[in-house]
ModelCIF file with pLDDT and N, C-alpha, C, O atoms, coordinates in Angstrom:
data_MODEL
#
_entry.id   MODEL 
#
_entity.id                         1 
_entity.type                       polymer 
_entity.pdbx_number_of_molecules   1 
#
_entity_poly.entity_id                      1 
_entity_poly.type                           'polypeptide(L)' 
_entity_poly.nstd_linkage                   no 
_entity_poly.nstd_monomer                   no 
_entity_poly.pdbx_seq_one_letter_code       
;(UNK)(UNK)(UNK)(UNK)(UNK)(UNK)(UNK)(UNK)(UNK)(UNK)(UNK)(UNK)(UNK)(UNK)(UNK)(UNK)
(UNK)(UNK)(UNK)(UNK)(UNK)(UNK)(UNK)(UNK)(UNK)(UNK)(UNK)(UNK)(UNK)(UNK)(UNK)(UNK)
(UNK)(UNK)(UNK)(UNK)(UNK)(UNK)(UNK)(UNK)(UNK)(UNK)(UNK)(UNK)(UNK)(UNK)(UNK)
;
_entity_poly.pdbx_seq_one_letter_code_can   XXXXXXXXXXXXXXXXXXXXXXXXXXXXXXXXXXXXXXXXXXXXXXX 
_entity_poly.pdbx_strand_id                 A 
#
loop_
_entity_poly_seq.entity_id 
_entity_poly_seq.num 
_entity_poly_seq.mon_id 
_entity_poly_seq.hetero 
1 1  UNK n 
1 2  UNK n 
1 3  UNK n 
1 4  UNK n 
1 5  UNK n 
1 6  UNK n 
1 7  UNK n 
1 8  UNK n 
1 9  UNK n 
1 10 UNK n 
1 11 UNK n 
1 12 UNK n 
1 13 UNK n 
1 14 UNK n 
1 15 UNK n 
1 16 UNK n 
1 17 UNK n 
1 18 UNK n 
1 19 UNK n 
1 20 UNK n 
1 21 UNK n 
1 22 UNK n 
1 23 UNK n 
1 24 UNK n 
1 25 UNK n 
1 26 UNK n 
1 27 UNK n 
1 28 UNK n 
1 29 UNK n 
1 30 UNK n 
1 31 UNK n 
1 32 UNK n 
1 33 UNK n 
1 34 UNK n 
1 35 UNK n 
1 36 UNK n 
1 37 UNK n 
1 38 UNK n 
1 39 UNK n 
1 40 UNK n 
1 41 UNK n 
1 42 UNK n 
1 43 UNK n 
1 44 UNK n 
1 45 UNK n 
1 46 UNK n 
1 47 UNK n 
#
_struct_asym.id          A 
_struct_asym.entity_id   1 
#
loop_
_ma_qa_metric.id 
_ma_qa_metric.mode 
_ma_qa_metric.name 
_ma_qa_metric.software_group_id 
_ma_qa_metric.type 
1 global pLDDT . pLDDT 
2 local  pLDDT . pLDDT 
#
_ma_qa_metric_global.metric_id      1 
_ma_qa_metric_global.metric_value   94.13 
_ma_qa_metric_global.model_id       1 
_ma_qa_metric_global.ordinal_id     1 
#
loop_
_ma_qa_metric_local.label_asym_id 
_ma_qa_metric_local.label_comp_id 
_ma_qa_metric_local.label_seq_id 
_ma_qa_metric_local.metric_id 
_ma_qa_metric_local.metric_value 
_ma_qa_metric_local.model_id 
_ma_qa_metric_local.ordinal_id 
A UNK 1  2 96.00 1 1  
A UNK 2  2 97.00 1 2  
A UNK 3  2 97.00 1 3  
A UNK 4  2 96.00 1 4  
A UNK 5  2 96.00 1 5  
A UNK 6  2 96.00 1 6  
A UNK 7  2 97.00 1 7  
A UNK 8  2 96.00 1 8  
A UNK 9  2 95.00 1 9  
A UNK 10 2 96.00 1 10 
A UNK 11 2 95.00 1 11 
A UNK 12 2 97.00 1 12 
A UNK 13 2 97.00 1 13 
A UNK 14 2 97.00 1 14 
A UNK 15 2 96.00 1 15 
A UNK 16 2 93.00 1 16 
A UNK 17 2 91.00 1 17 
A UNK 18 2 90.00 1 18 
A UNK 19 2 92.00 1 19 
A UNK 20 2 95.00 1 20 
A UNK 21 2 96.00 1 21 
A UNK 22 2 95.00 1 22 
A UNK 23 2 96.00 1 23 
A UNK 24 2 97.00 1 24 
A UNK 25 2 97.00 1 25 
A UNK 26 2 97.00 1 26 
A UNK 27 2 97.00 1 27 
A UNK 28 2 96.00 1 28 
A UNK 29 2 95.00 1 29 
A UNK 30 2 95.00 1 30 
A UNK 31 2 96.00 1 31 
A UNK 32 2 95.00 1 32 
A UNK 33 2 94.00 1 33 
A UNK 34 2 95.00 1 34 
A UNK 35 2 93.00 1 35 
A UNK 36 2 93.00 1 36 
A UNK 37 2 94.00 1 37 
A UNK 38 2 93.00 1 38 
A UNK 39 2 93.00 1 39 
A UNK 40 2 93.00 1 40 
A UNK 41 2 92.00 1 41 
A UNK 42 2 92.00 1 42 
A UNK 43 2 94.00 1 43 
A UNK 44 2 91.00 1 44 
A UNK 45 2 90.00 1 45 
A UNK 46 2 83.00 1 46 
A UNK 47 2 77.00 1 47 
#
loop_
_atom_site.group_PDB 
_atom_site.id 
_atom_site.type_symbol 
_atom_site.label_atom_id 
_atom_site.label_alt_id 
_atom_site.label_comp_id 
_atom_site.label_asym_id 
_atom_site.label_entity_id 
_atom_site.label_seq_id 
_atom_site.pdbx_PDB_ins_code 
_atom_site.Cartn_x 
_atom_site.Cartn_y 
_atom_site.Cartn_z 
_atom_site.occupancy 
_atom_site.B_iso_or_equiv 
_atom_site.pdbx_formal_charge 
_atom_site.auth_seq_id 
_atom_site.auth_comp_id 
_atom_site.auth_asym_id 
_atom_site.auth_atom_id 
_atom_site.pdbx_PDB_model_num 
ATOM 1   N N  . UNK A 1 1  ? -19.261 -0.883  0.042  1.00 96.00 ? 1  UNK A N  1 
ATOM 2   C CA . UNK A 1 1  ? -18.496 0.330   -0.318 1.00 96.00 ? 1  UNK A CA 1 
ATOM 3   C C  . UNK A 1 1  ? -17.747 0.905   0.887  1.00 96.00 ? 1  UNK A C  1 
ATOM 4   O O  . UNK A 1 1  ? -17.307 2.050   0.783  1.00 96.00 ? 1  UNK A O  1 
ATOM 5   N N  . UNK A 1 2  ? -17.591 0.327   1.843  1.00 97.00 ? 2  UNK A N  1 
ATOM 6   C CA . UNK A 1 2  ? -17.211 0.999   3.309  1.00 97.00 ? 2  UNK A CA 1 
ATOM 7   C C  . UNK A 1 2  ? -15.686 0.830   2.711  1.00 97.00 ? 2  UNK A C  1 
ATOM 8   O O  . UNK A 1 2  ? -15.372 2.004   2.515  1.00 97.00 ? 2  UNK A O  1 
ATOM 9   N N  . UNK A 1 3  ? -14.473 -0.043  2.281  1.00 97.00 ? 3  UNK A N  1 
ATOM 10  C CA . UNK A 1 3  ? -13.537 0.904   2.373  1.00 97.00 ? 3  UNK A CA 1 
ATOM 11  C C  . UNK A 1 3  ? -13.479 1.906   1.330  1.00 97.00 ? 3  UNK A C  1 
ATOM 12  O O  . UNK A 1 3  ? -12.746 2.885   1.475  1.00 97.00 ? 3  UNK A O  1 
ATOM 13  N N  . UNK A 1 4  ? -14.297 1.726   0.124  1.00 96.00 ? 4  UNK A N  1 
ATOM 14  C CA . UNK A 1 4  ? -13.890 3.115   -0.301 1.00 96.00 ? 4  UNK A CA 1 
ATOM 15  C C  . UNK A 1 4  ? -14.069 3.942   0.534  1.00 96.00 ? 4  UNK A C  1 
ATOM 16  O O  . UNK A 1 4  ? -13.198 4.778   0.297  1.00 96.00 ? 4  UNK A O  1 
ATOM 17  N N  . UNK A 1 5  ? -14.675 4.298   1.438  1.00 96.00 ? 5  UNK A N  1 
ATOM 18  C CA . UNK A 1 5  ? -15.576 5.266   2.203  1.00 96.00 ? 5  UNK A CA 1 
ATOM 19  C C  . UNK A 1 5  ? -14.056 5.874   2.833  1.00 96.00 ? 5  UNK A C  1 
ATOM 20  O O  . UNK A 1 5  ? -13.575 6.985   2.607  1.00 96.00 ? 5  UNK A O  1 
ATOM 21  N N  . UNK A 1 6  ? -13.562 4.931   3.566  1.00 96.00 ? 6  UNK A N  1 
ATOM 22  C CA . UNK A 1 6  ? -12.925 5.118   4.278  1.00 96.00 ? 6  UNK A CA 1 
ATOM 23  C C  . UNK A 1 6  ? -11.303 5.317   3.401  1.00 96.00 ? 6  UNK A C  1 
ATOM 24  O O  . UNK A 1 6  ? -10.403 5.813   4.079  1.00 96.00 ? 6  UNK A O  1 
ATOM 25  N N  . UNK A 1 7  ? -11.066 5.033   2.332  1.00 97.00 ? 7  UNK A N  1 
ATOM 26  C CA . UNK A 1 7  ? -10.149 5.760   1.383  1.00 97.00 ? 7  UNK A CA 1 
ATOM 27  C C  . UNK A 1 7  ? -10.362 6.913   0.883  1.00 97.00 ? 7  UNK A C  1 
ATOM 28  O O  . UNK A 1 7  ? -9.428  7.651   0.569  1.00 97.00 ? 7  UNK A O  1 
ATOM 29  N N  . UNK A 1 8  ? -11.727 7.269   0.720  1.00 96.00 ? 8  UNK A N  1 
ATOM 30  C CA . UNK A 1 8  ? -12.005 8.812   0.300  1.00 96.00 ? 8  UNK A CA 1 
ATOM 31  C C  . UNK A 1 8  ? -11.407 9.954   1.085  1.00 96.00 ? 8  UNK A C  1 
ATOM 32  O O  . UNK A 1 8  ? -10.877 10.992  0.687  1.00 96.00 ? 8  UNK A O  1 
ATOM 33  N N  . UNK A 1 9  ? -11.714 9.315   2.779  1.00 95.00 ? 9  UNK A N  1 
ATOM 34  C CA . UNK A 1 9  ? -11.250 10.318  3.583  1.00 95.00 ? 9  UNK A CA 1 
ATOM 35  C C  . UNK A 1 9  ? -10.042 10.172  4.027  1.00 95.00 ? 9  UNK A C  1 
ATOM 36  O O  . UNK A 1 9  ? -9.699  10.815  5.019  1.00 95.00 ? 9  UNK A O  1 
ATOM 37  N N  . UNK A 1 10 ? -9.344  9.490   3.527  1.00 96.00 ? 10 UNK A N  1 
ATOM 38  C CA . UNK A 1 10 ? -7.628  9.636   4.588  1.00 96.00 ? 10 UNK A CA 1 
ATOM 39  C C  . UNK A 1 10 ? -6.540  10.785  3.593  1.00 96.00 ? 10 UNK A C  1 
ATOM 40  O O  . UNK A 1 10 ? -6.706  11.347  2.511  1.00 96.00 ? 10 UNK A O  1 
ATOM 41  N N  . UNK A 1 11 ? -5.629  10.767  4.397  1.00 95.00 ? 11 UNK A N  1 
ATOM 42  C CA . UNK A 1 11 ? -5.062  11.749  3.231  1.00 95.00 ? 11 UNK A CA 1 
ATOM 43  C C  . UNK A 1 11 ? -4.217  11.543  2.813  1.00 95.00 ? 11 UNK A C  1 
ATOM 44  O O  . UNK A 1 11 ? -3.606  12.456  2.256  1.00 95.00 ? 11 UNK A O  1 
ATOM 45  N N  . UNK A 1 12 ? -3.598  10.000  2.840  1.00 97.00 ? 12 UNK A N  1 
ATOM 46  C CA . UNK A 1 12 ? -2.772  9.069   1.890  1.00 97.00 ? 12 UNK A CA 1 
ATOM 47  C C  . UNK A 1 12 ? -3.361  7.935   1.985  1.00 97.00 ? 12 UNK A C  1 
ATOM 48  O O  . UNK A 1 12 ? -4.100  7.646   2.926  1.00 97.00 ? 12 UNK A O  1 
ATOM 49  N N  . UNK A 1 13 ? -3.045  7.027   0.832  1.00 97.00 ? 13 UNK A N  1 
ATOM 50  C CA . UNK A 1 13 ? -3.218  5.230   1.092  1.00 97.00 ? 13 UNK A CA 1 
ATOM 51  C C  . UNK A 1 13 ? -2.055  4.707   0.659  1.00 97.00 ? 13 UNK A C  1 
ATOM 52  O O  . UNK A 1 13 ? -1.898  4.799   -0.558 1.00 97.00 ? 13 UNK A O  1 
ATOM 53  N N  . UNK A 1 14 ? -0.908  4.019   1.462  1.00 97.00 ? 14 UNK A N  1 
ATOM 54  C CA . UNK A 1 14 ? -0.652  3.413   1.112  1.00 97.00 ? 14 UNK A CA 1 
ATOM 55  C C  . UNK A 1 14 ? -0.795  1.852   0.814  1.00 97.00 ? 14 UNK A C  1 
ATOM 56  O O  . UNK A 1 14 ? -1.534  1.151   1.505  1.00 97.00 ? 14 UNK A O  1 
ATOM 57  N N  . UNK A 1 15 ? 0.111   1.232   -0.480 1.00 96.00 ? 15 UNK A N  1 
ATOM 58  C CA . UNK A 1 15 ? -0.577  -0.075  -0.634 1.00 96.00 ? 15 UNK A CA 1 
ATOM 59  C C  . UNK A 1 15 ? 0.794   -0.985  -0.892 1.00 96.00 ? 15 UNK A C  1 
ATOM 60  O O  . UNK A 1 15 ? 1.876   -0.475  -1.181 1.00 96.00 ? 15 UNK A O  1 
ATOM 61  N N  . UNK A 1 16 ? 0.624   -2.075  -0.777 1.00 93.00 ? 16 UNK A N  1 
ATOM 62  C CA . UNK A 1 16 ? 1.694   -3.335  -1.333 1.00 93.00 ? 16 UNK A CA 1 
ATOM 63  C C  . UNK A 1 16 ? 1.668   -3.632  -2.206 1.00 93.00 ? 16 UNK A C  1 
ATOM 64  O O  . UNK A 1 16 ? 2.718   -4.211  -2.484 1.00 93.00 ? 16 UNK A O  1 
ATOM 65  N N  . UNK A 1 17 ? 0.683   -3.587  -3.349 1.00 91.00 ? 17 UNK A N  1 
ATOM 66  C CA . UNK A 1 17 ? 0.929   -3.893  -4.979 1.00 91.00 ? 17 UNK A CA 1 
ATOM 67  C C  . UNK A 1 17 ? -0.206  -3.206  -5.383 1.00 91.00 ? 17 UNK A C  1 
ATOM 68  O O  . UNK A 1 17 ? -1.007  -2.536  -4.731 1.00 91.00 ? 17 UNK A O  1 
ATOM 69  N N  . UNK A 1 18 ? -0.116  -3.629  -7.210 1.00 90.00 ? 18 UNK A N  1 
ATOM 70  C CA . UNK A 1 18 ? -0.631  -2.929  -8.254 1.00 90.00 ? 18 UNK A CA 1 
ATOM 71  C C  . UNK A 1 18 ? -2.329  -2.713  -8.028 1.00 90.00 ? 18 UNK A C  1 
ATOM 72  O O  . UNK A 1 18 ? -3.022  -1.701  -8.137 1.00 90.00 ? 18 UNK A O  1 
ATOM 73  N N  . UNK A 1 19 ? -2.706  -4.263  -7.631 1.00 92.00 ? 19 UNK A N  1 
ATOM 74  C CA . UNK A 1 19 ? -4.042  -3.997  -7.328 1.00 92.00 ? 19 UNK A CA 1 
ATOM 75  C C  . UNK A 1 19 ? -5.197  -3.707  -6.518 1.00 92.00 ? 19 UNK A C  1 
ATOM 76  O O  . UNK A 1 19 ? -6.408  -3.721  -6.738 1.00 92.00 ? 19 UNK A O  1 
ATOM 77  N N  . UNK A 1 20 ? -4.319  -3.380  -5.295 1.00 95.00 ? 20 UNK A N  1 
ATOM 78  C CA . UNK A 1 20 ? -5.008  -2.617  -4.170 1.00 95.00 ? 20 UNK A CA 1 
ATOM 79  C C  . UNK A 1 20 ? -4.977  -1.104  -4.593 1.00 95.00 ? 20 UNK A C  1 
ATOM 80  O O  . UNK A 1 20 ? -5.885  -0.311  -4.348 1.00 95.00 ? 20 UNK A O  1 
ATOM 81  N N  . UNK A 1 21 ? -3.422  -0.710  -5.483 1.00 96.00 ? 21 UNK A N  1 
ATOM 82  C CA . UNK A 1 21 ? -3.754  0.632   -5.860 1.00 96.00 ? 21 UNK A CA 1 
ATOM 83  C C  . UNK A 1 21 ? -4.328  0.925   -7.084 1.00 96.00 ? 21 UNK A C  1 
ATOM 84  O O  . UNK A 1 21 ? -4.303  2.060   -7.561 1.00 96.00 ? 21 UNK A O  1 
ATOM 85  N N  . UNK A 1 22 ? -4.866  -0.071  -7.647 1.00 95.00 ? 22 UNK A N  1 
ATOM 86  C CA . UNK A 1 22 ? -5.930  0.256   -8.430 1.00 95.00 ? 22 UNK A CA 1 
ATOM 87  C C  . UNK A 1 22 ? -7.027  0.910   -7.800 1.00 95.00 ? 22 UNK A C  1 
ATOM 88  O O  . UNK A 1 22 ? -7.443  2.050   -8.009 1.00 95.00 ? 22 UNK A O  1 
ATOM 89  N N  . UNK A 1 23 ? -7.406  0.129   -7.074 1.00 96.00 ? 23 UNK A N  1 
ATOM 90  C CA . UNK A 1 23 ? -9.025  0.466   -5.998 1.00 96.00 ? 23 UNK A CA 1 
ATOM 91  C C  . UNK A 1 23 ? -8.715  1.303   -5.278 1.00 96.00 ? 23 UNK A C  1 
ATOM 92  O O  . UNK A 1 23 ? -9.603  1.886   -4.655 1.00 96.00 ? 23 UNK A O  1 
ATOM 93  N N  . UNK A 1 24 ? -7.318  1.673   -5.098 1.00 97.00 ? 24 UNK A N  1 
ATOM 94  C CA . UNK A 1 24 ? -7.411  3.477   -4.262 1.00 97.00 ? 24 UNK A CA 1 
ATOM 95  C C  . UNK A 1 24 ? -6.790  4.434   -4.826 1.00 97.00 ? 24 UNK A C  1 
ATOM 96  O O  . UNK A 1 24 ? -6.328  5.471   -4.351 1.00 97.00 ? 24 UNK A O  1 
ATOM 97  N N  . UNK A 1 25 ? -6.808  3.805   -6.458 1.00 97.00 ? 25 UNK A N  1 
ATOM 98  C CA . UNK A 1 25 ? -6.734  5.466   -6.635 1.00 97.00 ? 25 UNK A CA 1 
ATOM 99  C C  . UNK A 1 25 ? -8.158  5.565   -7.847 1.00 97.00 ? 25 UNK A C  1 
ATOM 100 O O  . UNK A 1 25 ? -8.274  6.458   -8.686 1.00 97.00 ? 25 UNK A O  1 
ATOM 101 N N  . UNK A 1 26 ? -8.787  4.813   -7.715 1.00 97.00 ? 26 UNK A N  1 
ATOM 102 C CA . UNK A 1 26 ? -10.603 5.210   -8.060 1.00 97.00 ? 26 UNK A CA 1 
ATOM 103 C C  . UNK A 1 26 ? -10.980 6.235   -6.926 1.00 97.00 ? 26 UNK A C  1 
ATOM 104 O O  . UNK A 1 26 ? -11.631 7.244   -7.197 1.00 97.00 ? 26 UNK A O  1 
ATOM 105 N N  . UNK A 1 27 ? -10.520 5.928   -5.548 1.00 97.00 ? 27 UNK A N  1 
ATOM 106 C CA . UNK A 1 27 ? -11.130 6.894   -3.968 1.00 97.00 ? 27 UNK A CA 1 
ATOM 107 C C  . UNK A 1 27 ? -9.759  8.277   -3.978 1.00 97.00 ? 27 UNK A C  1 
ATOM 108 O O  . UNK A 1 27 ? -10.081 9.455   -3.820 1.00 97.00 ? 27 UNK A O  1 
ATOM 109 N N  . UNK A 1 28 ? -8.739  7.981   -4.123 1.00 96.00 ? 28 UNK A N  1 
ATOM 110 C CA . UNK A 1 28 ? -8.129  9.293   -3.480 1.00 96.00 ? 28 UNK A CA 1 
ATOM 111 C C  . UNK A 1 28 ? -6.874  9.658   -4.307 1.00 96.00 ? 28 UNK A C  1 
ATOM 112 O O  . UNK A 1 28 ? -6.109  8.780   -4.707 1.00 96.00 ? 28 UNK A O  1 
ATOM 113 N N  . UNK A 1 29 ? -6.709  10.775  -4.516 1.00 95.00 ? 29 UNK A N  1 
ATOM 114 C CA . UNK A 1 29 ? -5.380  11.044  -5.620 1.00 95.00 ? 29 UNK A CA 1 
ATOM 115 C C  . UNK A 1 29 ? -4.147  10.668  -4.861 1.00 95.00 ? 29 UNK A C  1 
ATOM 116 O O  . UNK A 1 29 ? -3.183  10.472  -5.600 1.00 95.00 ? 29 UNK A O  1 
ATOM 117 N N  . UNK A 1 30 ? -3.920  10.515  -3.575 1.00 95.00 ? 30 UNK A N  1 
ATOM 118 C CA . UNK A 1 30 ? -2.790  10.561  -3.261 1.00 95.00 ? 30 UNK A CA 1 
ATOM 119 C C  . UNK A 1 30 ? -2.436  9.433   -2.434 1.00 95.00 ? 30 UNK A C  1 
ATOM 120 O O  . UNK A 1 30 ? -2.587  9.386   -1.214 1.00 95.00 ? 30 UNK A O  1 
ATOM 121 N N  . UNK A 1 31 ? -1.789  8.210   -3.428 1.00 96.00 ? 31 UNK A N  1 
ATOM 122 C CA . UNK A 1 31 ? -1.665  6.963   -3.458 1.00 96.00 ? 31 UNK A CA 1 
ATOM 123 C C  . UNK A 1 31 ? -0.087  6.379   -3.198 1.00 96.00 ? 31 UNK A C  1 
ATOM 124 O O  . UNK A 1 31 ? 0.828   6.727   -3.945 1.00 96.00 ? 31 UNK A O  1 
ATOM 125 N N  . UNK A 1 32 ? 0.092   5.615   -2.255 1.00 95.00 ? 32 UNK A N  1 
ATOM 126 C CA . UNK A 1 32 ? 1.849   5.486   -1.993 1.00 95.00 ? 32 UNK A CA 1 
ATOM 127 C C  . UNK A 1 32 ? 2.142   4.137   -2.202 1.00 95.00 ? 32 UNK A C  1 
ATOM 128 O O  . UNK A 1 32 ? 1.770   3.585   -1.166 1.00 95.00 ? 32 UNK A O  1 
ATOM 129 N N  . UNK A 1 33 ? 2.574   3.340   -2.918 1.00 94.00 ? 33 UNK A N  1 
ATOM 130 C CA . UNK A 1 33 ? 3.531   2.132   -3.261 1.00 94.00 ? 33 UNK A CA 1 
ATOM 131 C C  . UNK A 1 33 ? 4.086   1.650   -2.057 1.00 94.00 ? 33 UNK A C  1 
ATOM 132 O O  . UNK A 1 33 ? 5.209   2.112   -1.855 1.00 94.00 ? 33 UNK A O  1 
ATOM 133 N N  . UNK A 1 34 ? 3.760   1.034   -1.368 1.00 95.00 ? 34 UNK A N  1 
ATOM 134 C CA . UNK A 1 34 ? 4.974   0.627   -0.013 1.00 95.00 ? 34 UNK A CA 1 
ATOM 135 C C  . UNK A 1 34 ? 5.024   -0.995  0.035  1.00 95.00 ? 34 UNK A C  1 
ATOM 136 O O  . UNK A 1 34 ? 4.166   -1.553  0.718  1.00 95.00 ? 34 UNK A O  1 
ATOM 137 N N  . UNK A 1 35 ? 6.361   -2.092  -0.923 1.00 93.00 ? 35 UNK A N  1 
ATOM 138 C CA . UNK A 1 35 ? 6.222   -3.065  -1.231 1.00 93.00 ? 35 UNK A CA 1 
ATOM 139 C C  . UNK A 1 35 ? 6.027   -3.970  0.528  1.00 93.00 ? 35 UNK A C  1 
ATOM 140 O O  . UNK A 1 35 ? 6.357   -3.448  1.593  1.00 93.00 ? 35 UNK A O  1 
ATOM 141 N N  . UNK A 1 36 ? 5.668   -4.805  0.440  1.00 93.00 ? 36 UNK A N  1 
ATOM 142 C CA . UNK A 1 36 ? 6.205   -5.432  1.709  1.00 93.00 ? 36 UNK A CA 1 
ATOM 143 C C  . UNK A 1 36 ? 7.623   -5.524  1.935  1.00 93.00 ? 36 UNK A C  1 
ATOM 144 O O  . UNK A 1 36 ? 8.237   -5.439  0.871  1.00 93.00 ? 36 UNK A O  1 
ATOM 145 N N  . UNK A 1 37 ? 8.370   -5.671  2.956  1.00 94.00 ? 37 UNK A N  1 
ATOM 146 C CA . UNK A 1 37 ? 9.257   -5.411  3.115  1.00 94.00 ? 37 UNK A CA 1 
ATOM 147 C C  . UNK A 1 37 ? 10.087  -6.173  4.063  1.00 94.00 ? 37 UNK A C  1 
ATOM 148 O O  . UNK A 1 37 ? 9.584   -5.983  5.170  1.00 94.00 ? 37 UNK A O  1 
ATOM 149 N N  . UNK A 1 38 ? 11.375  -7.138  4.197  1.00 93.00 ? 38 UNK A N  1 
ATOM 150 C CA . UNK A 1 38 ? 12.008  -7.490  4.719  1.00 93.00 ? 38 UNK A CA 1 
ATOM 151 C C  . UNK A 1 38 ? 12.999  -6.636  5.629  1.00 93.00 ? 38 UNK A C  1 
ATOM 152 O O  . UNK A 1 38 ? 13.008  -5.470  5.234  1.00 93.00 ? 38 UNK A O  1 
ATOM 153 N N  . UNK A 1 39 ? 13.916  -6.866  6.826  1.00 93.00 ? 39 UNK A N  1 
ATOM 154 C CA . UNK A 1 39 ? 14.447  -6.116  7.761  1.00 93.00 ? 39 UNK A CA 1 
ATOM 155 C C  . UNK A 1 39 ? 16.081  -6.875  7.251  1.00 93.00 ? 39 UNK A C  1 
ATOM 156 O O  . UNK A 1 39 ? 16.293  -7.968  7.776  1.00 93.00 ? 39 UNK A O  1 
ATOM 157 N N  . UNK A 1 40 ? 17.240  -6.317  6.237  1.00 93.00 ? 40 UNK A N  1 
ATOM 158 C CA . UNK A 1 40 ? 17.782  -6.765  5.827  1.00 93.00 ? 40 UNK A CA 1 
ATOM 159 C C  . UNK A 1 40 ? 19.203  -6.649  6.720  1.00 93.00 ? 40 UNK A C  1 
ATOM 160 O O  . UNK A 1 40 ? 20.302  -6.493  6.188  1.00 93.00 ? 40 UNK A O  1 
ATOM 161 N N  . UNK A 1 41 ? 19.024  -6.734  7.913  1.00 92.00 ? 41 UNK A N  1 
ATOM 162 C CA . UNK A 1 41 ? 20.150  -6.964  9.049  1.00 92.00 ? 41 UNK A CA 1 
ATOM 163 C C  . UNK A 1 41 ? 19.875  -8.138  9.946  1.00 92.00 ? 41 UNK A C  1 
ATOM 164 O O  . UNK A 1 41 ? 20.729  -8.423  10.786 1.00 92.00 ? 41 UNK A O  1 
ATOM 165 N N  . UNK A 1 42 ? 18.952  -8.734  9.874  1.00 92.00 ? 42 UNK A N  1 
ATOM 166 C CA . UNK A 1 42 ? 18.093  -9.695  9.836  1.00 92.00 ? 42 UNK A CA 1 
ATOM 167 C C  . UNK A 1 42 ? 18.228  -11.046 9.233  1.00 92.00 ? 42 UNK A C  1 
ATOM 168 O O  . UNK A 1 42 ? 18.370  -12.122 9.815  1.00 92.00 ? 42 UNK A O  1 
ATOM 169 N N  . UNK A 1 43 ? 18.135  -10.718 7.569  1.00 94.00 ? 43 UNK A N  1 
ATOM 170 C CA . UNK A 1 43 ? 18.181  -11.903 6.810  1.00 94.00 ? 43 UNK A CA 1 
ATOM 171 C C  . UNK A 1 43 ? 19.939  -11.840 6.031  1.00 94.00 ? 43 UNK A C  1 
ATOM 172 O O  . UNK A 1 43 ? 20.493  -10.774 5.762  1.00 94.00 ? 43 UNK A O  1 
ATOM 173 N N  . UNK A 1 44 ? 20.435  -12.936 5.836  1.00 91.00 ? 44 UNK A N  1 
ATOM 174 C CA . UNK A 1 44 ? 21.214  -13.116 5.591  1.00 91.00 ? 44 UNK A CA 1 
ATOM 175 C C  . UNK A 1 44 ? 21.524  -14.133 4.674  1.00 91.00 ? 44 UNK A C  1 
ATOM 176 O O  . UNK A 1 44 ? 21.288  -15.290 5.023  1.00 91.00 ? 44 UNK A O  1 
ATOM 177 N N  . UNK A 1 45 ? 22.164  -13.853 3.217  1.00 90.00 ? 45 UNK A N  1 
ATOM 178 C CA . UNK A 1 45 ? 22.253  -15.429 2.471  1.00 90.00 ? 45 UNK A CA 1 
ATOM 179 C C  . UNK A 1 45 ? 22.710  -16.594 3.022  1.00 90.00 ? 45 UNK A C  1 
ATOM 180 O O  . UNK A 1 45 ? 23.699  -16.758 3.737  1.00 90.00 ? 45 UNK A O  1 
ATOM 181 N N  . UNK A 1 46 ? 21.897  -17.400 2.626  1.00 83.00 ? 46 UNK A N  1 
ATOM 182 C CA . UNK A 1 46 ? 22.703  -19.096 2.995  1.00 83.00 ? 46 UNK A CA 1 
ATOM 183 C C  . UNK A 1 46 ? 23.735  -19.313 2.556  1.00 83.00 ? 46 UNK A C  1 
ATOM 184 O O  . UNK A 1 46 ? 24.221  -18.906 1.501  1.00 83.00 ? 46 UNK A O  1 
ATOM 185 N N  . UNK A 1 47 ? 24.417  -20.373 3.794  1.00 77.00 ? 47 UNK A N  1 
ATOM 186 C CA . UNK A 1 47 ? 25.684  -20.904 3.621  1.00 77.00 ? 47 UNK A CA 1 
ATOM 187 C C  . UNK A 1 47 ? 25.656  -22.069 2.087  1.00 77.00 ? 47 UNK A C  1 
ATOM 188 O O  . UNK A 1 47 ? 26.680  -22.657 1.740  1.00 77.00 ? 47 UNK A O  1 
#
């Protein structure tokens, strides 16, 4: 149970998908979506 423990007390969680924020928002109401994320100056379509 240690990360719930440790989701109970923070005062956001954010997560990368549906089912990590399942399991934190059983611990804490205030739950943030943050997809993984690419740096799009960076990537560029192929030739």
């Amino acid at each position: 149970k240690k990360i719930d423990s440790v989701m109970q007390t923070s005062s956001c969680i954010t997560v990368g998908n549906s089912y990590l924020m399942e399991r934190a928002k059983q611990n804490n109401n205030s739950v943030q979506w943050i997809p993984t994320v690419i740096d799009i100056d960076r990537y560029t379509p192929r030739r």
